[in-house]
PDB file of N, CA and C in Angstrom:
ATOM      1  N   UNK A   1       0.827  -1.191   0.000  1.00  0.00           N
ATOM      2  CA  UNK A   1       0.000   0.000   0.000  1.00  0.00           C
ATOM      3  C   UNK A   1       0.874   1.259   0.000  1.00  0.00           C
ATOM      4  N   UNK A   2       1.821   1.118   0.832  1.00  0.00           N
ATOM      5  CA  UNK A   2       2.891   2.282   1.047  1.00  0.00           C
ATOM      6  C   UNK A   2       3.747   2.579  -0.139  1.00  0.00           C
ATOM      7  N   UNK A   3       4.089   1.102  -0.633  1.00  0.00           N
ATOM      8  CA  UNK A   3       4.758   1.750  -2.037  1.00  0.00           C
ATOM      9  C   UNK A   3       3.644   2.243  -3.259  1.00  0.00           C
ATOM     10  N   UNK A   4       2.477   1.757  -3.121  1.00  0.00           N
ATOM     11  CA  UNK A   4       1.733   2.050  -4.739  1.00  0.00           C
ATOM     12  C   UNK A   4       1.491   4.038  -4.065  1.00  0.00           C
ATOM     13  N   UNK A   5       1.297   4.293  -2.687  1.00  0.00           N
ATOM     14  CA  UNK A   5       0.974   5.567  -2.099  1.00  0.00           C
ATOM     15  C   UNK A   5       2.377   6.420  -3.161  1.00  0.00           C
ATOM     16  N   UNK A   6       3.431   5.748  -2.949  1.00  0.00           N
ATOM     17  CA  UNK A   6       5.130   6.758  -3.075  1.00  0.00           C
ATOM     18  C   UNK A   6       5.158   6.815  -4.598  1.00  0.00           C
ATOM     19  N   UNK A   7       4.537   6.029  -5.440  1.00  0.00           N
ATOM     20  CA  UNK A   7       4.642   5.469  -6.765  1.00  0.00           C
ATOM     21  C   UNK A   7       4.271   6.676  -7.009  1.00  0.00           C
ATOM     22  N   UNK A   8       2.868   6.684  -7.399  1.00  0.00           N
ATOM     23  CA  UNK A   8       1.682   8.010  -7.189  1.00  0.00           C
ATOM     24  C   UNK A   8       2.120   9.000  -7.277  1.00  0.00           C
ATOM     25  N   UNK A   9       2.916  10.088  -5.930  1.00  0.00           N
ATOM     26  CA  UNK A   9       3.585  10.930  -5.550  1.00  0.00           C
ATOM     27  C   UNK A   9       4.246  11.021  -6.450  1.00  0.00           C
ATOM     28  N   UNK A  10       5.694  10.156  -7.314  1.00  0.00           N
ATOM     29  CA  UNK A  10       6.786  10.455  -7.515  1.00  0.00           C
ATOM     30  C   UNK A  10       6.354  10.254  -8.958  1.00  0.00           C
ATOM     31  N   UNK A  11       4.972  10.070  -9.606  1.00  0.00           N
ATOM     32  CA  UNK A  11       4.939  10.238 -10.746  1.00  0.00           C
ATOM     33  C   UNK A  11       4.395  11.085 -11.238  1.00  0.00           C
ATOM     34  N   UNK A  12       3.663  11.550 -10.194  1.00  0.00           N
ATOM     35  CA  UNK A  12       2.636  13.111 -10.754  1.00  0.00           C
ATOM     36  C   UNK A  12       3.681  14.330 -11.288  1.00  0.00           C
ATOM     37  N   UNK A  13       3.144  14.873 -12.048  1.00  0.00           N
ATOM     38  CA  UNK A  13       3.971  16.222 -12.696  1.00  0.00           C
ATOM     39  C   UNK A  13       4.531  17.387 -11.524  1.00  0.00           C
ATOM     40  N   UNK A  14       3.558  17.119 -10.720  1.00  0.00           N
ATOM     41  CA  UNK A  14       3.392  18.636 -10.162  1.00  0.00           C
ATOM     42  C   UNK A  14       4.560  18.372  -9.113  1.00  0.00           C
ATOM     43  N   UNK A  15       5.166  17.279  -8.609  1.00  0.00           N
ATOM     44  CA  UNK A  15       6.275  16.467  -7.670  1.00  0.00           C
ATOM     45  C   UNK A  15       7.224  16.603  -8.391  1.00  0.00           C
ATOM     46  N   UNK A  16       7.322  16.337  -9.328  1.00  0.00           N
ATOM     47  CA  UNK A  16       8.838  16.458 -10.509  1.00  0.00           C
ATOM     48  C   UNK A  16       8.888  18.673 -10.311  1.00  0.00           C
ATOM     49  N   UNK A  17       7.764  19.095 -11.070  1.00  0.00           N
ATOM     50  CA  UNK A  17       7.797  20.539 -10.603  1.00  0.00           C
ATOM     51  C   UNK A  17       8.079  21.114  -9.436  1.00  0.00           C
ATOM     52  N   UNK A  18       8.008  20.582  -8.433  1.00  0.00           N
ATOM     53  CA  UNK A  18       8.019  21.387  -6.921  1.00  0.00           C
ATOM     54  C   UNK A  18      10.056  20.940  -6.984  1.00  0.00           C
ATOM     55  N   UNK A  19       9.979  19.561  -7.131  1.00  0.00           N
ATOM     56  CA  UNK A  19      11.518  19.357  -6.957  1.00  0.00           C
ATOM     57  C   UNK A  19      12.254  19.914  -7.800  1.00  0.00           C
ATOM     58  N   UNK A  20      12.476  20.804  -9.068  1.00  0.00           N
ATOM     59  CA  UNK A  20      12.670  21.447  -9.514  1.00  0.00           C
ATOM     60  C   UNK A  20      12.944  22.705  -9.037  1.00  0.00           C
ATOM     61  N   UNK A  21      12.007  23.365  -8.866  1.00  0.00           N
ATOM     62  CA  UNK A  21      12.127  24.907  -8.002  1.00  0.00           C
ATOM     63  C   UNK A  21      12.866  24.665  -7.013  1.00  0.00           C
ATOM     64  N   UNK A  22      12.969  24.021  -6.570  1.00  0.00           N
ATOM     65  CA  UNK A  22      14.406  23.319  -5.343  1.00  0.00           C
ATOM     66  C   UNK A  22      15.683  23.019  -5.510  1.00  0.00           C
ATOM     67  N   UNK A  23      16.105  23.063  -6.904  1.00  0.00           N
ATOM     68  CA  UNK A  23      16.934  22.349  -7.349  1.00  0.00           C
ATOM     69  C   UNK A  23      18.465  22.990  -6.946  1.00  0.00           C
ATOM     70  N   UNK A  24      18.237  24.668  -7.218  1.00  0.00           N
ATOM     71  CA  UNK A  24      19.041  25.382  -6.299  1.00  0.00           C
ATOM     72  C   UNK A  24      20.398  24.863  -5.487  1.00  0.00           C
ATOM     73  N   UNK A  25      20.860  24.219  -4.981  1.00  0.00           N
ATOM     74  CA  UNK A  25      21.629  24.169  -3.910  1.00  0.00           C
ATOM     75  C   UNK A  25      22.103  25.617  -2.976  1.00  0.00           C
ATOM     76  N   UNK A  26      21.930  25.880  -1.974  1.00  0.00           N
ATOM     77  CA  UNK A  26      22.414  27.011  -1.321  1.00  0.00           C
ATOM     78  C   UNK A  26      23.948  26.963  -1.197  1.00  0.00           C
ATOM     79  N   UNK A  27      24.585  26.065  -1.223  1.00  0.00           N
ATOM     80  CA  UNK A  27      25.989  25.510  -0.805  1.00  0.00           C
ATOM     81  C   UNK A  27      26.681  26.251  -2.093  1.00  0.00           C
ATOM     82  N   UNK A  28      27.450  26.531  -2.213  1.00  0.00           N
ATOM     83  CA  UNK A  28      28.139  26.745  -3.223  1.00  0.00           C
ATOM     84  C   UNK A  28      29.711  26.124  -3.477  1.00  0.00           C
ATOM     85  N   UNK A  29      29.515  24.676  -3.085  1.00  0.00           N
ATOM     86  CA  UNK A  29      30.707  24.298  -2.790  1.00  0.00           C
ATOM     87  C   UNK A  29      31.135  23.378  -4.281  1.00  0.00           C
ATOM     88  N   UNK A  30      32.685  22.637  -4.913  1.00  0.00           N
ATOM     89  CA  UNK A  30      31.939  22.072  -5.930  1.00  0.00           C
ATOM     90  C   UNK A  30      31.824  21.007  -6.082  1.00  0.00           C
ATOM     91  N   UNK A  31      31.406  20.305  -4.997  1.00  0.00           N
ATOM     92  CA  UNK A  31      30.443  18.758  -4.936  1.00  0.00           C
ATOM     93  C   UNK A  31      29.035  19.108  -5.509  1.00  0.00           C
ATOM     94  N   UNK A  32      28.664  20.168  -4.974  1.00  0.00           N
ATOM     95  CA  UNK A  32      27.118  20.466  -5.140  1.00  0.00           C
ATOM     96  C   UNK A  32      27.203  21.021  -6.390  1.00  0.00           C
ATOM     97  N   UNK A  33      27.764  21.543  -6.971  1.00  0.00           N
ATOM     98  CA  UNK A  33      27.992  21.909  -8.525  1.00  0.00           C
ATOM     99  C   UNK A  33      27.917  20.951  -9.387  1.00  0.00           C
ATOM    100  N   UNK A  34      28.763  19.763  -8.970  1.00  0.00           N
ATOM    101  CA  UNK A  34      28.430  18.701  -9.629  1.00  0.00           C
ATOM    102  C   UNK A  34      27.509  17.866  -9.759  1.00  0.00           C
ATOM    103  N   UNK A  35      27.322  17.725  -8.226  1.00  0.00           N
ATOM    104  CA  UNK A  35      25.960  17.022  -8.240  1.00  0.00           C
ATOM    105  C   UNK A  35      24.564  17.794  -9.071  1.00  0.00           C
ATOM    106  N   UNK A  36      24.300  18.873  -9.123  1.00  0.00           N
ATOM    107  CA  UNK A  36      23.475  20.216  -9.994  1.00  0.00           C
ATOM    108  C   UNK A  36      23.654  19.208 -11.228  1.00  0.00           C
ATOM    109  N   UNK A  37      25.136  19.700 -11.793  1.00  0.00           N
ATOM    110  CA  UNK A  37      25.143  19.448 -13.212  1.00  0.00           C
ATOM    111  C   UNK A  37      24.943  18.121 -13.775  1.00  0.00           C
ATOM    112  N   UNK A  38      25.230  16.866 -12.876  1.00  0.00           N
ATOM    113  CA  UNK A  38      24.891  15.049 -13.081  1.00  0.00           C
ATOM    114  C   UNK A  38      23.399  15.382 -13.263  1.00  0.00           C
ATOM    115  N   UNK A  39      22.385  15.841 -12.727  1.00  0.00           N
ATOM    116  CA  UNK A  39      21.203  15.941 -12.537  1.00  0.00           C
ATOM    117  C   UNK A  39      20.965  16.161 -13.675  1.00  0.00           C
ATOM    118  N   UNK A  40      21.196  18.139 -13.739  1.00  0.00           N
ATOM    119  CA  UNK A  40      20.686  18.256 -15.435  1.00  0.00           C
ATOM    120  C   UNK A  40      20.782  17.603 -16.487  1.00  0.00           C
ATOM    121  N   UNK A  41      22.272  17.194 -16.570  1.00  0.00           N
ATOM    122  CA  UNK A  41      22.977  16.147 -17.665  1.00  0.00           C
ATOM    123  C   UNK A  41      22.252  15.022 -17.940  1.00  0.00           C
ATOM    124  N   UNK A  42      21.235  14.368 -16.607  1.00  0.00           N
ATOM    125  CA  UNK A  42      21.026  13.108 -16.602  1.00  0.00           C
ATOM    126  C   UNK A  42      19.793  13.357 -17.341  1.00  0.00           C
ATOM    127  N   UNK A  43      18.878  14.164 -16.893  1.00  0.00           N
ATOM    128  CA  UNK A  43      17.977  14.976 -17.765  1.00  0.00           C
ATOM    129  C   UNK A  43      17.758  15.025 -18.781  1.00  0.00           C
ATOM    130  N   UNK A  44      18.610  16.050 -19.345  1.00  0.00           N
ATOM    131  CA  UNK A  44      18.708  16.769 -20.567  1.00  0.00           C
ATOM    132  C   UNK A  44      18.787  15.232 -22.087  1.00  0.00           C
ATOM    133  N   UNK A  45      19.929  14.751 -21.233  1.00  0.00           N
ATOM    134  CA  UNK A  45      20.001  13.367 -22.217  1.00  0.00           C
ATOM    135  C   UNK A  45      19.593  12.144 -22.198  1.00  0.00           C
ATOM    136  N   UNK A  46      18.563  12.436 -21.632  1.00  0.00           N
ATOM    137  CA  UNK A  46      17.699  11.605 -20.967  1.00  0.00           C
ATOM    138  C   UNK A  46      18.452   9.676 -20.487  1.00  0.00           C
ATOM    139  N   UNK A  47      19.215  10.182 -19.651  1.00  0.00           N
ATOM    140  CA  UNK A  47      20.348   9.092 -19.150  1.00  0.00           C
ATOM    141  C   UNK A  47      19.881   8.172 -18.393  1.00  0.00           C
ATOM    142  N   UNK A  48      20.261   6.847 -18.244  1.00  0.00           N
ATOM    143  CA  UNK A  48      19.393   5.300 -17.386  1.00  0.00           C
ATOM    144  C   UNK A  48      19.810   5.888 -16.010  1.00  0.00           C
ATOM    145  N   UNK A  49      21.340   6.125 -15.513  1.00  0.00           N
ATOM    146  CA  UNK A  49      21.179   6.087 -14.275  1.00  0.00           C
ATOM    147  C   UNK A  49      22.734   7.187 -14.231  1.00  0.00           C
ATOM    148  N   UNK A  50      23.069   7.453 -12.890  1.00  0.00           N
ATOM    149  CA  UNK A  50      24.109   8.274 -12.471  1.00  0.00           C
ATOM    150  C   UNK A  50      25.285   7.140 -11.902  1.00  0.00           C
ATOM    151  N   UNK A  51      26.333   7.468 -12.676  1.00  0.00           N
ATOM    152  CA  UNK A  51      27.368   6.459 -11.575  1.00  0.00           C
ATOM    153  C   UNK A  51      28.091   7.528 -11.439  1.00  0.00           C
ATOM    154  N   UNK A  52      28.398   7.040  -9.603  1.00  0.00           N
ATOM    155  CA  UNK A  52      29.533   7.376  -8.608  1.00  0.00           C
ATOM    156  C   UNK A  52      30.204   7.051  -8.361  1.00  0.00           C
ATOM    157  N   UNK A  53      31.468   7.320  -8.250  1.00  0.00           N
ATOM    158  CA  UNK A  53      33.268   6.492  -7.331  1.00  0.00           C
ATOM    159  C   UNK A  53      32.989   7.322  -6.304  1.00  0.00           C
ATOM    160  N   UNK A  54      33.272   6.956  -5.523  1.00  0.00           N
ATOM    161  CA  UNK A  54      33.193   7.589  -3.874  1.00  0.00           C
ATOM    162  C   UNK A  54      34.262   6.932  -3.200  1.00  0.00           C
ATOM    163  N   UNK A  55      34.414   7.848  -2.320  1.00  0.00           N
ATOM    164  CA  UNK A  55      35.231   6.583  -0.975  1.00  0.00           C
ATOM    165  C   UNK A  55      34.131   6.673   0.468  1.00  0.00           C
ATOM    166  N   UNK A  56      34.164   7.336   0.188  1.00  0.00           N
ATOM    167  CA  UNK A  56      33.245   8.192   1.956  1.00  0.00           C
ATOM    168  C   UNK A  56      31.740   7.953   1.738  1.00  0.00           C
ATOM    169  N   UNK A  57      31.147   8.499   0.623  1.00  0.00           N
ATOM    170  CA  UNK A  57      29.835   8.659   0.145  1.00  0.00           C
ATOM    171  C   UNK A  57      28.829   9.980   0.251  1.00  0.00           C
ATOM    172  N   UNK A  58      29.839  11.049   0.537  1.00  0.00           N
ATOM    173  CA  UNK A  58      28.789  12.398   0.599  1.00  0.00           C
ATOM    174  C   UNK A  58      28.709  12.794  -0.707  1.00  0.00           C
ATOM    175  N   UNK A  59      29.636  12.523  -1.745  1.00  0.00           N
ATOM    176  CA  UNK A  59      28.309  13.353  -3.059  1.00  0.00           C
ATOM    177  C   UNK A  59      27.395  12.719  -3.301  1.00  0.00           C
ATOM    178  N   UNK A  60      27.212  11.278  -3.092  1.00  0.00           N
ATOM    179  CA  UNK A  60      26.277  10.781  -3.725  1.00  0.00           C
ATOM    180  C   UNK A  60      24.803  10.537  -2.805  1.00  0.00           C
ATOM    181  N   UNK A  61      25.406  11.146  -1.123  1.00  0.00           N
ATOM    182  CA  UNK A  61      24.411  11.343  -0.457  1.00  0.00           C
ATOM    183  C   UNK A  61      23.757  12.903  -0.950  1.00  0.00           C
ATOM    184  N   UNK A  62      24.869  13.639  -1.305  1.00  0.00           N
ATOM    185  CA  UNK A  62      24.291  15.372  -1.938  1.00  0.00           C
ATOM    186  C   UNK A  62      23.181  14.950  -3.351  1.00  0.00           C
ATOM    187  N   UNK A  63      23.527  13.706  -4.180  1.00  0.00           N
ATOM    188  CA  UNK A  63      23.101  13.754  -5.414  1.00  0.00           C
ATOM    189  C   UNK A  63      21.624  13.000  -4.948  1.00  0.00           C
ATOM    190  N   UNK A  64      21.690  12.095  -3.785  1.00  0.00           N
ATOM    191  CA  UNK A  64      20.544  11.698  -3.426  1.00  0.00           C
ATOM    192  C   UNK A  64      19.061  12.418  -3.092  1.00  0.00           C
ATOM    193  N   UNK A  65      19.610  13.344  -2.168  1.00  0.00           N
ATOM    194  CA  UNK A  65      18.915  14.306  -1.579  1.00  0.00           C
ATOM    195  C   UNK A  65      18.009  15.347  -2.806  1.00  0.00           C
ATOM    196  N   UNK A  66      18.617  15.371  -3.343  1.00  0.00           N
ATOM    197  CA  UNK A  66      17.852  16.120  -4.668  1.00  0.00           C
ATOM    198  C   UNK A  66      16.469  15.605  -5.235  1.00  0.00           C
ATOM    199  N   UNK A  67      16.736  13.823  -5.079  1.00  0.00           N
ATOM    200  CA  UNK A  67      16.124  13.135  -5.809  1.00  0.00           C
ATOM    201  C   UNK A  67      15.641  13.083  -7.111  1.00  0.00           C
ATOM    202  N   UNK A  68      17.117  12.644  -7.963  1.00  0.00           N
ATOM    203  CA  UNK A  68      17.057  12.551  -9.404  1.00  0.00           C
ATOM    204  C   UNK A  68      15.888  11.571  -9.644  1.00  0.00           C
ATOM    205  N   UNK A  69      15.556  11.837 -10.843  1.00  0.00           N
ATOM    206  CA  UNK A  69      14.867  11.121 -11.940  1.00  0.00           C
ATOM    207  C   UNK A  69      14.991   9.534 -12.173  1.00  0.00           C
ATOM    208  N   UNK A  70      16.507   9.184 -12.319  1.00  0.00           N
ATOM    209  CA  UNK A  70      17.643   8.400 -12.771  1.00  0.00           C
ATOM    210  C   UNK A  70      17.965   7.830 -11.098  1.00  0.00           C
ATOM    211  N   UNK A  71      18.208   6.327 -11.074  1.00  0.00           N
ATOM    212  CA  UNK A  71      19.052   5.969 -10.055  1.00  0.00           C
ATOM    213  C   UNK A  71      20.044   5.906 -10.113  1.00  0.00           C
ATOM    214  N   UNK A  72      21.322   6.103  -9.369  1.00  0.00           N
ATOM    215  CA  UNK A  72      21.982   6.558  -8.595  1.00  0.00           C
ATOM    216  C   UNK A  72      23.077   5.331  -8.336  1.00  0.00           C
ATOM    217  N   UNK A  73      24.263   5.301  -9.372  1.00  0.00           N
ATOM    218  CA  UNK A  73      24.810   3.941  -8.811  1.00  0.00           C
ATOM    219  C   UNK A  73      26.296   4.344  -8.454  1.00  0.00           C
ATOM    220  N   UNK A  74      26.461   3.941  -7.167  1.00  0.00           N
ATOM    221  CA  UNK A  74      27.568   4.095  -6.190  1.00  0.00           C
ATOM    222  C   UNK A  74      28.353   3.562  -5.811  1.00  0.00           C
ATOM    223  N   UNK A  75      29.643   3.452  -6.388  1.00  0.00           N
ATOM    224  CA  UNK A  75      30.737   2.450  -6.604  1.00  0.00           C
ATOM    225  C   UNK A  75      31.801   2.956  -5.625  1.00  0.00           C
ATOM    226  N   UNK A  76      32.437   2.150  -4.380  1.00  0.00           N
ATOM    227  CA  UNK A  76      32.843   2.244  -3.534  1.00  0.00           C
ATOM    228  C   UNK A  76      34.007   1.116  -3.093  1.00  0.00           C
ATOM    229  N   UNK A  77      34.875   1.527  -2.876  1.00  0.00           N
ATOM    230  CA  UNK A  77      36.291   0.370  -2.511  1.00  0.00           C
ATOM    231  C   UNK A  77      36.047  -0.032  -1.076  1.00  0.00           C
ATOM    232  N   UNK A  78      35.200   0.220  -0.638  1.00  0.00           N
ATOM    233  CA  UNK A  78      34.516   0.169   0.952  1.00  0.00           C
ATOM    234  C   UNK A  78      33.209  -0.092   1.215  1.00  0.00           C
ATOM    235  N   UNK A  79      33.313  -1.714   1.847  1.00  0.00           N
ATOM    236  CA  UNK A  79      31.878  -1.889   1.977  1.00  0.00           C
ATOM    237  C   UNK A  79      30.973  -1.266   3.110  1.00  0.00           C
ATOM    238  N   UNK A  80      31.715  -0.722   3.738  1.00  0.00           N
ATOM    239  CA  UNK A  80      31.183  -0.482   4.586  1.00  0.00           C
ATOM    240  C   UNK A  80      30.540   1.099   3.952  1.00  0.00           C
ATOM    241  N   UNK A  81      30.904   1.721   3.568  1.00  0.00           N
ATOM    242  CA  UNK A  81      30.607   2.888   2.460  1.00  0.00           C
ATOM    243  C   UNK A  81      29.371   2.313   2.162  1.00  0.00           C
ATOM    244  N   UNK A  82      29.556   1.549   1.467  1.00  0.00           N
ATOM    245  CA  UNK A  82      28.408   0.570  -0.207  1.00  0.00           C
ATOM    246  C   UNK A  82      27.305   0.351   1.135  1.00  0.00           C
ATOM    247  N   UNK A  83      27.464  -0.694   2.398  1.00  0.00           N
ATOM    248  CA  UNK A  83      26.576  -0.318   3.296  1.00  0.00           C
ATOM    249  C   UNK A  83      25.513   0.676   3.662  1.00  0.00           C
ATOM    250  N   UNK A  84      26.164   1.723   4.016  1.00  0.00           N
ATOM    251  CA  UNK A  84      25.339   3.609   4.591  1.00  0.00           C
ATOM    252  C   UNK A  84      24.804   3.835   3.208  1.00  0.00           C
ATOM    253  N   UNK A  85      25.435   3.710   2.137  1.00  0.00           N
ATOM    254  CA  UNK A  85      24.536   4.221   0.947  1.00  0.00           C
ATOM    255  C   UNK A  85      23.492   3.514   0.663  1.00  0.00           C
ATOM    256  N   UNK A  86      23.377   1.889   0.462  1.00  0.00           N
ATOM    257  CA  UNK A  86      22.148   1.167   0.388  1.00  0.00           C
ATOM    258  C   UNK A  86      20.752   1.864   1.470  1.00  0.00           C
ATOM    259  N   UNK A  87      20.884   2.380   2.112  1.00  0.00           N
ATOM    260  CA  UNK A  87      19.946   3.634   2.939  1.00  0.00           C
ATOM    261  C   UNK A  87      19.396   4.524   2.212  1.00  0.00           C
ATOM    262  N   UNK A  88      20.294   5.058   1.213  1.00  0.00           N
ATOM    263  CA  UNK A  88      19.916   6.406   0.903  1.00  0.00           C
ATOM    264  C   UNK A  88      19.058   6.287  -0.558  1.00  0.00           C
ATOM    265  N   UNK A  89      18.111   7.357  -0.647  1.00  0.00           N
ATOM    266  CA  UNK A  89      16.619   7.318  -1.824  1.00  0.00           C
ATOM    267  C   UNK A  89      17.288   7.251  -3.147  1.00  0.00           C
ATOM    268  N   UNK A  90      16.889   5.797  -4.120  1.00  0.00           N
ATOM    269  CA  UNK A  90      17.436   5.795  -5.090  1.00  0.00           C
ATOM    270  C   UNK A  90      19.028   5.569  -5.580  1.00  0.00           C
ATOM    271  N   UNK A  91      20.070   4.927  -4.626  1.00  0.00           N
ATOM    272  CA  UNK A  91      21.015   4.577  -4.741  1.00  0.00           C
ATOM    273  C   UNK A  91      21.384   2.945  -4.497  1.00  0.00           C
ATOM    274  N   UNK A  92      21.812   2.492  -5.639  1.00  0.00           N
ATOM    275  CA  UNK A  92      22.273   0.990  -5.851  1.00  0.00           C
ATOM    276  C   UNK A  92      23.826   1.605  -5.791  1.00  0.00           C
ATOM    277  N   UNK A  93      24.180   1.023  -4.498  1.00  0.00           N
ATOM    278  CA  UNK A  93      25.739   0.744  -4.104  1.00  0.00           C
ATOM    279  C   UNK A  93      26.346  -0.525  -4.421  1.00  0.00           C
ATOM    280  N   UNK A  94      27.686  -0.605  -4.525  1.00  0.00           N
ATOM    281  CA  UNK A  94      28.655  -1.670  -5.283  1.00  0.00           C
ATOM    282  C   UNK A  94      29.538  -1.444  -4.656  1.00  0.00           C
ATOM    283  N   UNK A  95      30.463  -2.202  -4.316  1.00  0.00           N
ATOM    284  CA  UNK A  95      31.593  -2.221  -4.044  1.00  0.00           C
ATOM    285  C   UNK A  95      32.860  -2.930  -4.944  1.00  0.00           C
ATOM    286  N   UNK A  96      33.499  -1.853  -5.201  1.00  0.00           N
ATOM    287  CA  UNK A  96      35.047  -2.615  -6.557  1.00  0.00           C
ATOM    288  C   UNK A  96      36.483  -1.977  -5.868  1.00  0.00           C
ATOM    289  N   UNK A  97      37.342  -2.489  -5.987  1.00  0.00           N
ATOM    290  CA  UNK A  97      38.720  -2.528  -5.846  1.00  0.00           C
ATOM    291  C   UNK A  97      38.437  -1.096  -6.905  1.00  0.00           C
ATOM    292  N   UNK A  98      39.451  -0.182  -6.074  1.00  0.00           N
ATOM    293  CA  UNK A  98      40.210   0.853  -6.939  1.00  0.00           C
ATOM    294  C   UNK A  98      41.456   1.016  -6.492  1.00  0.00           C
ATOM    295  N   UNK A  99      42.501   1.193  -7.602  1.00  0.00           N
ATOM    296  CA  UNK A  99      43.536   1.812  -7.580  1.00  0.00           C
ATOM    297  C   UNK A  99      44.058   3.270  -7.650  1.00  0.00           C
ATOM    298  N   UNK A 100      44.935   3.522  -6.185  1.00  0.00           N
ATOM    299  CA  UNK A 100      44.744   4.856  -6.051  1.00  0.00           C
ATOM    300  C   UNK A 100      46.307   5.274  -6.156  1.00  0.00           C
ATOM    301  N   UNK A 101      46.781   5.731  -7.294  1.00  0.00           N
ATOM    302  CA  UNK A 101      48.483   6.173  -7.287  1.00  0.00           C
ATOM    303  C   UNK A 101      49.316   4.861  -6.991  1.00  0.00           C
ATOM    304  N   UNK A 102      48.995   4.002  -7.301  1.00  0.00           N
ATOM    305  CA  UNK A 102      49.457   3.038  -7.638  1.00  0.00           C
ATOM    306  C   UNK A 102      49.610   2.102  -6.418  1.00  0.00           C
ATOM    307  N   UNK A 103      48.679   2.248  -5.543  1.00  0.00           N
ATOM    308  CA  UNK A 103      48.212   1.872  -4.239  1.00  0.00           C
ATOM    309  C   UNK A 103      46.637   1.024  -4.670  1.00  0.00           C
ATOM    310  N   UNK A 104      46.254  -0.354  -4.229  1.00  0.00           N
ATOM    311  CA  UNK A 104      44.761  -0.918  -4.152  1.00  0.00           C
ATOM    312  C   UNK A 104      44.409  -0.611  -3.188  1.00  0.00           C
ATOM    313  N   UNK A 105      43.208   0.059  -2.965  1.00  0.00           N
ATOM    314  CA  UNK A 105      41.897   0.480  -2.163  1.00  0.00           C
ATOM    315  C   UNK A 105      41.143  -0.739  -1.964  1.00  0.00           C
ATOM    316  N   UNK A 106      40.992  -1.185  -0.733  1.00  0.00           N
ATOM    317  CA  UNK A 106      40.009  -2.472  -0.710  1.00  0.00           C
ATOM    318  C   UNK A 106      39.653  -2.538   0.744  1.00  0.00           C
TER     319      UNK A 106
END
């Protein structure tokens, strides 16, 4: 019942419109710049989903919060990372080995 209620909500026009006029970020930092521009981008070209490299997971908690269109996939050398993000609205977390300066992240 709770999901056909959220379905509803997140498909009506006027929900895509309100989140829009929001879209703003007050922050002017440039995580949130980016996260802005993944959004539009994802938009504009009408894109399947957003992928993230993270280590920590705050842009993709910044890109969450917006609540794109597009889900949200969050690739992390830390499961415990890939963990806290499986929480957050619209993010499929992963966890992969990265190489960092010629150092493995795992």
């Amino acid at each position: 019942m709770q999901q056909r209620i959220i379905n509803r909500v997140e498909a009506d026009s006027h929900y895509r419109k309100m989140l829009h006029t929001f879209e703003q970020l007050e922050d002017t930092s440039p995580s949130n710049a980016i996260v802005l521009a993944a959004r539009q981008i994802a938009r504009s070209v009408q894109a399947k989903s957003i992928v993230s490299f993270t280590l920590r997971g705050s842009t993709v908690l910044r890109a969450s919060q917006g609540r794109p269109s597009v889900p949200i996939l969050a690739i992390s050398p830390f499961k415990e990372t890939a963990r806290q993000l499986a929480l957050s609205w619209g993010v499929y977390p992963g966890k992969s080995q990265i190489v960092f300066c010629g150092v493995l992240l795992s």
